[in-house]
N, C-alpha and C. Protein backbone atom coordinates (compact mmCIF):
# COMPACT_ATOMS: atom_id res chain seq x y z
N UNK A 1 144.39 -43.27 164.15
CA UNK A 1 143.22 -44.10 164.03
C UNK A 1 142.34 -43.96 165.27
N UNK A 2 141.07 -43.63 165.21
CA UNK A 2 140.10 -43.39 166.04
C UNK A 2 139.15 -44.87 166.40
N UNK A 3 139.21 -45.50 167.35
CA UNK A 3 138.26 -46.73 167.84
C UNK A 3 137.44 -45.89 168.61
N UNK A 4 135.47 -46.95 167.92
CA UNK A 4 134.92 -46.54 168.55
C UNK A 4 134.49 -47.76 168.66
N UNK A 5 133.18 -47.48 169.38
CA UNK A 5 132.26 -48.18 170.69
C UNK A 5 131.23 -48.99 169.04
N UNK A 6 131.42 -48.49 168.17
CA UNK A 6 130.54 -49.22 166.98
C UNK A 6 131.50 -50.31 166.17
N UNK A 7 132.51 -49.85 166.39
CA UNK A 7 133.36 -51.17 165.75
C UNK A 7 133.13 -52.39 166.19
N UNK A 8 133.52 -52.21 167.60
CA UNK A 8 133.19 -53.46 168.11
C UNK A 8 131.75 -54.09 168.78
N UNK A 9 130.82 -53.28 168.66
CA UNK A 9 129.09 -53.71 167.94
C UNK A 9 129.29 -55.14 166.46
N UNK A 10 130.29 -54.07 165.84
CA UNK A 10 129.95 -55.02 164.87
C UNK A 10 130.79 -56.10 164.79
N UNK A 11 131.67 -56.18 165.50
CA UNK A 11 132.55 -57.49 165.98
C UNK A 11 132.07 -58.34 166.96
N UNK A 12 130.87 -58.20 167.22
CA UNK A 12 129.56 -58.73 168.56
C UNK A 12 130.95 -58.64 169.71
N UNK A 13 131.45 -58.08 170.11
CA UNK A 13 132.02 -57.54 171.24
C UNK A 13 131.04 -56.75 172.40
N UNK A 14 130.36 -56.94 172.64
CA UNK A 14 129.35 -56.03 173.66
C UNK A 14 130.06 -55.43 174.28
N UNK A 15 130.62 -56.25 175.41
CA UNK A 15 131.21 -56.07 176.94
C UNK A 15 132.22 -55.03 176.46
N UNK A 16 132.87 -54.93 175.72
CA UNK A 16 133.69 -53.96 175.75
C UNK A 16 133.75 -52.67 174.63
N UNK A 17 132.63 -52.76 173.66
CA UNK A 17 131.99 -51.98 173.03
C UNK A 17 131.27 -50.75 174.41
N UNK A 18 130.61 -51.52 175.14
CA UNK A 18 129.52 -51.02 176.42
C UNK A 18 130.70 -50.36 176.97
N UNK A 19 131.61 -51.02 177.83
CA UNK A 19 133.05 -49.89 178.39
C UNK A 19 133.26 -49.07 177.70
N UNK A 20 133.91 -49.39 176.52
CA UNK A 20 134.17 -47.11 175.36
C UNK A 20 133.15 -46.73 175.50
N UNK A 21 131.80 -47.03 175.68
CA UNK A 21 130.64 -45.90 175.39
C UNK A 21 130.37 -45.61 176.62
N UNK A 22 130.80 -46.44 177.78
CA UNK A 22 130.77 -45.21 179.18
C UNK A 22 131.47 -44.36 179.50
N UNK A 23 132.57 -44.96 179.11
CA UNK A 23 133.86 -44.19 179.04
C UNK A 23 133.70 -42.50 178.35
N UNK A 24 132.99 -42.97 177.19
CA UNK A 24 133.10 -41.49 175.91
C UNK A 24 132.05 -40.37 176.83
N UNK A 25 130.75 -41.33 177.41
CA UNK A 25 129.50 -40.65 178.10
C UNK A 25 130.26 -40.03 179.06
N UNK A 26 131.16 -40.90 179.93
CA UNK A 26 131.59 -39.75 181.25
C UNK A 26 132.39 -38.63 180.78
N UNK A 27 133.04 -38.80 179.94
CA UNK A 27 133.77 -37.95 179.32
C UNK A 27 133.01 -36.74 179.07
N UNK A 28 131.71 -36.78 177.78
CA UNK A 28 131.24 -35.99 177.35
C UNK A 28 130.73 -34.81 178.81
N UNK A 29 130.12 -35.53 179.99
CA UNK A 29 129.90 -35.17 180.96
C UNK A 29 130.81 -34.24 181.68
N UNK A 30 132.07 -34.72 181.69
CA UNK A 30 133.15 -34.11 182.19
C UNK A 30 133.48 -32.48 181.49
N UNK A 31 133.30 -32.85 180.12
CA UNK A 31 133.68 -31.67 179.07
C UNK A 31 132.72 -30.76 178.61
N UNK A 32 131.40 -31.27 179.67
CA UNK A 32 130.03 -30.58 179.29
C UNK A 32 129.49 -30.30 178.31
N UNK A 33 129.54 -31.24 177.36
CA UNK A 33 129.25 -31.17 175.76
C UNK A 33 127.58 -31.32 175.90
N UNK A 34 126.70 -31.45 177.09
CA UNK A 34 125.14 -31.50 176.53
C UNK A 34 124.61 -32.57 176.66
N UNK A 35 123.28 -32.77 177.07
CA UNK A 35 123.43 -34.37 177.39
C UNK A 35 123.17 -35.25 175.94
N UNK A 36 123.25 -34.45 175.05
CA UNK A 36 122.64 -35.74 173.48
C UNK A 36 124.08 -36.28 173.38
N UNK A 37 125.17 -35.40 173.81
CA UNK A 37 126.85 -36.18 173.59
C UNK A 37 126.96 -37.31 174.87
N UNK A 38 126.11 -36.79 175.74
CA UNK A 38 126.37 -37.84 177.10
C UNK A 38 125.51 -39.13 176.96
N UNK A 39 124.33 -39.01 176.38
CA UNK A 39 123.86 -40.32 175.94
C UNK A 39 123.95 -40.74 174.66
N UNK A 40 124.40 -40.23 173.32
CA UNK A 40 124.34 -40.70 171.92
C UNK A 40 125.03 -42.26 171.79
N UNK A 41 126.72 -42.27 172.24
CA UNK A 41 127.17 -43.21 172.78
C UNK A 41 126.46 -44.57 172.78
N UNK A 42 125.62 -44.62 173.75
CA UNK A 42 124.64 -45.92 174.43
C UNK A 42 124.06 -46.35 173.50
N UNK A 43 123.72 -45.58 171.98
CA UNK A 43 122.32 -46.02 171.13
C UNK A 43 123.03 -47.30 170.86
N UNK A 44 124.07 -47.38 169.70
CA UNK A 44 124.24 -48.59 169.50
C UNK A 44 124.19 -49.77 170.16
N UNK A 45 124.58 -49.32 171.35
CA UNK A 45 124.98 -50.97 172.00
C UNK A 45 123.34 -51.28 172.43
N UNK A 46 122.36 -50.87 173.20
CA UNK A 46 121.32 -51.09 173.99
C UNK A 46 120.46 -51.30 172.29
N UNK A 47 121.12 -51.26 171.23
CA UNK A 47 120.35 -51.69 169.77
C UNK A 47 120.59 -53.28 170.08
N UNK A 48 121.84 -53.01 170.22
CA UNK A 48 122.57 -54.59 169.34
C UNK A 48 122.47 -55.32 170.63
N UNK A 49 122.45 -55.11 171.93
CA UNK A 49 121.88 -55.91 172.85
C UNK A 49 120.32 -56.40 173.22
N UNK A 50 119.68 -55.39 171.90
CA UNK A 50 118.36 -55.64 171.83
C UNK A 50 117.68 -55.42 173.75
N UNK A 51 117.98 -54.33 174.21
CA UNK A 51 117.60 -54.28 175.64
C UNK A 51 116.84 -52.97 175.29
N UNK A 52 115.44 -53.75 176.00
CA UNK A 52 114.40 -52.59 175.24
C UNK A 52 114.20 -51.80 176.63
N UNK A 53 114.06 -51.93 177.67
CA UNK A 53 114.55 -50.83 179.01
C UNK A 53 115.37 -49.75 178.57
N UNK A 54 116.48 -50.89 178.06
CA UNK A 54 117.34 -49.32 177.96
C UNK A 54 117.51 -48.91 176.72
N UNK A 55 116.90 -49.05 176.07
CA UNK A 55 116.68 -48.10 174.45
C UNK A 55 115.03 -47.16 174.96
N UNK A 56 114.38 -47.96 175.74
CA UNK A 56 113.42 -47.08 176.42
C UNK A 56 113.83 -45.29 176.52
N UNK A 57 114.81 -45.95 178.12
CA UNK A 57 115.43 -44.99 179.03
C UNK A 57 116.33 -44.22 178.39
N UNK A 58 116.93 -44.69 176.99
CA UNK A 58 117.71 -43.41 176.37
C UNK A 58 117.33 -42.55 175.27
N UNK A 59 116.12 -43.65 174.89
CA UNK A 59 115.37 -42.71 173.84
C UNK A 59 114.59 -41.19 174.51
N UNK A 60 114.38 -41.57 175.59
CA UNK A 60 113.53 -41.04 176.69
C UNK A 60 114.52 -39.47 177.06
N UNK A 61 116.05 -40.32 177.32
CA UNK A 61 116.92 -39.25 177.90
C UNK A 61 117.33 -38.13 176.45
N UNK A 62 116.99 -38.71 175.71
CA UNK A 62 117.89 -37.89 174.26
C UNK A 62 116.67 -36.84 173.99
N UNK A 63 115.72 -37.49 174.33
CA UNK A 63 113.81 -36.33 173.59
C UNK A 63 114.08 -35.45 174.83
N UNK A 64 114.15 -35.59 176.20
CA UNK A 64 114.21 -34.96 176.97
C UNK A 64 115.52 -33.70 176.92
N UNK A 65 116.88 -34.34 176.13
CA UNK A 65 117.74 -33.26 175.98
C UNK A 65 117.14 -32.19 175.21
N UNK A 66 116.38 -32.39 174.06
CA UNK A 66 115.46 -31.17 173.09
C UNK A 66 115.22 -30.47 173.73
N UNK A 67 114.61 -30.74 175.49
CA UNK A 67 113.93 -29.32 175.59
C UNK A 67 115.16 -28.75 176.18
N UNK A 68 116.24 -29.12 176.82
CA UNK A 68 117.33 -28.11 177.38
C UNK A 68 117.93 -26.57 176.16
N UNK A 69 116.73 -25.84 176.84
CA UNK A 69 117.20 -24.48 176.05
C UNK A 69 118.52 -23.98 175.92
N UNK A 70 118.97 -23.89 176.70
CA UNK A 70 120.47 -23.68 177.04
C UNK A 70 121.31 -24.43 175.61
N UNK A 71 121.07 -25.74 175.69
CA UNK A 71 121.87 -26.14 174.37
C UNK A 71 121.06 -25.87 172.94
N UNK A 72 119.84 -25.69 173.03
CA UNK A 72 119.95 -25.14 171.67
C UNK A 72 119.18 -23.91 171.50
N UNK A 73 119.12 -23.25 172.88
CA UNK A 73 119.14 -21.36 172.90
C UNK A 73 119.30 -20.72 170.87
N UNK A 74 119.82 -20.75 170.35
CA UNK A 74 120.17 -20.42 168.92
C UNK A 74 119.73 -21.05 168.10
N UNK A 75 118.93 -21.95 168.21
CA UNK A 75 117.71 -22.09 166.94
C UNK A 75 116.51 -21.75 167.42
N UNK A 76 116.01 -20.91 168.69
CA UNK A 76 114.67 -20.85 169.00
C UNK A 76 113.79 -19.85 167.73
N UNK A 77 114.44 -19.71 167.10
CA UNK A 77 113.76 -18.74 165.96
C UNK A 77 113.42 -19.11 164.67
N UNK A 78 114.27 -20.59 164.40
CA UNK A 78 114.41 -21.30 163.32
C UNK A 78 112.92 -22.22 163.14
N UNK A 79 112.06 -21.42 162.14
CA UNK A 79 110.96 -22.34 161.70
C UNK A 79 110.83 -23.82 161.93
N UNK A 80 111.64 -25.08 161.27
CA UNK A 80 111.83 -26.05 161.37
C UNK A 80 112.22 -26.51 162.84
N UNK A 81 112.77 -25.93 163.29
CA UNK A 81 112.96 -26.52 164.44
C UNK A 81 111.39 -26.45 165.33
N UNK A 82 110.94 -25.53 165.28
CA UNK A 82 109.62 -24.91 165.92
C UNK A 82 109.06 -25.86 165.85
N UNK A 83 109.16 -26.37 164.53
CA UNK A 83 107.87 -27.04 163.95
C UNK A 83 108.55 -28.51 164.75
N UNK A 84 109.47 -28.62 165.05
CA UNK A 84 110.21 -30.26 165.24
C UNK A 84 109.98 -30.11 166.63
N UNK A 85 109.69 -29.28 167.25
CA UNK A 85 109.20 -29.34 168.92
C UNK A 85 108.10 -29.37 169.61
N UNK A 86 107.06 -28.75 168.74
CA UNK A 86 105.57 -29.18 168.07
C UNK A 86 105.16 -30.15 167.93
N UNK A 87 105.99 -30.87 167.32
CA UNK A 87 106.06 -32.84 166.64
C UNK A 87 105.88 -33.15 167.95
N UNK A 88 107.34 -33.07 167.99
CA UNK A 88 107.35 -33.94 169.66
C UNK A 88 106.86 -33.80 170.54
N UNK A 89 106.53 -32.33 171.15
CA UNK A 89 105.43 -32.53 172.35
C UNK A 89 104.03 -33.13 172.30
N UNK A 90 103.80 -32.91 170.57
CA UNK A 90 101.73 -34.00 170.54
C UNK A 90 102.78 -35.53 170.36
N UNK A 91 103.55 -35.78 169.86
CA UNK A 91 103.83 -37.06 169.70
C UNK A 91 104.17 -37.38 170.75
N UNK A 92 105.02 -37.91 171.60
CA UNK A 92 105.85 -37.94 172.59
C UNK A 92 105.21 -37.73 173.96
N UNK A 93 103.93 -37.27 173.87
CA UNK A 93 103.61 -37.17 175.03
C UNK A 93 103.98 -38.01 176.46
N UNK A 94 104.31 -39.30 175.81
CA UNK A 94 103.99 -40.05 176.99
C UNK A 94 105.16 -39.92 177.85
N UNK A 95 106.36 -39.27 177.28
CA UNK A 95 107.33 -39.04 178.05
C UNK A 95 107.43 -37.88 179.07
C-alpha cells in the first residue's frame, strides 16, 4: 500500500500531508527526476491550504520547468508541444 501526501488533504490533515510532500520533493531532488517531480508534490496541499503565495510560487516553478531543455530535449520536434510553448510564452508572460 502506497500513502500519499493527497490522502491526507483529504482527511484535512495539512501538517502532515505538507511533511510527505517535502519529503517526496527532496527525494525527487535527490534522484534527479526534474524539477516538475520536485515541485508536483506541493500542488495539492498550497490548493487545500488555499495559500495563494504559494500556489503563485509553484505555479511559477512548474511553467518555468517547461523551458528546462534538458528534460524534455525529445519532444523539441513534436508539433503540439511547439505549439504548447508558443501558448505559454504570449500567455505567461508575466512570469
Amino acid at each position: 500500500m502506497v500513502v500519499t501526501e493527497k490522502e491526507f488533504v483529504e482527511e484535512n490533515d495539512l501538517g502532515y500531508a505538507r511533511f510527505l510532500a517535502e519529503k517526496v520533493c527532496t527525494l525527487a531532488n535527490v534522484f534527479e527526476m526534474g524539477s516538475y517531480n520536485e515541485c508536483v508534490p506541493m500542488l495539492n496541499i498550497v490548493t487545500a491550504e488555499k495559500n495563494v503565495k504559494g500556489t503563485f510560487q509553484l505555479a511559477k516553478q512548474l511553467l518555468e520547468g517547461f523551458r528546462n531543455e534538458e528534460d524534455f530535449d525529445y519532444m523539441r520536434e513534436y508539433e503540439p508541444w511547439k505549439k504548447l510553448l508558443a501558448e505559454k510564452d504570449s500567455n505567461f508572460g508575466v512570469f
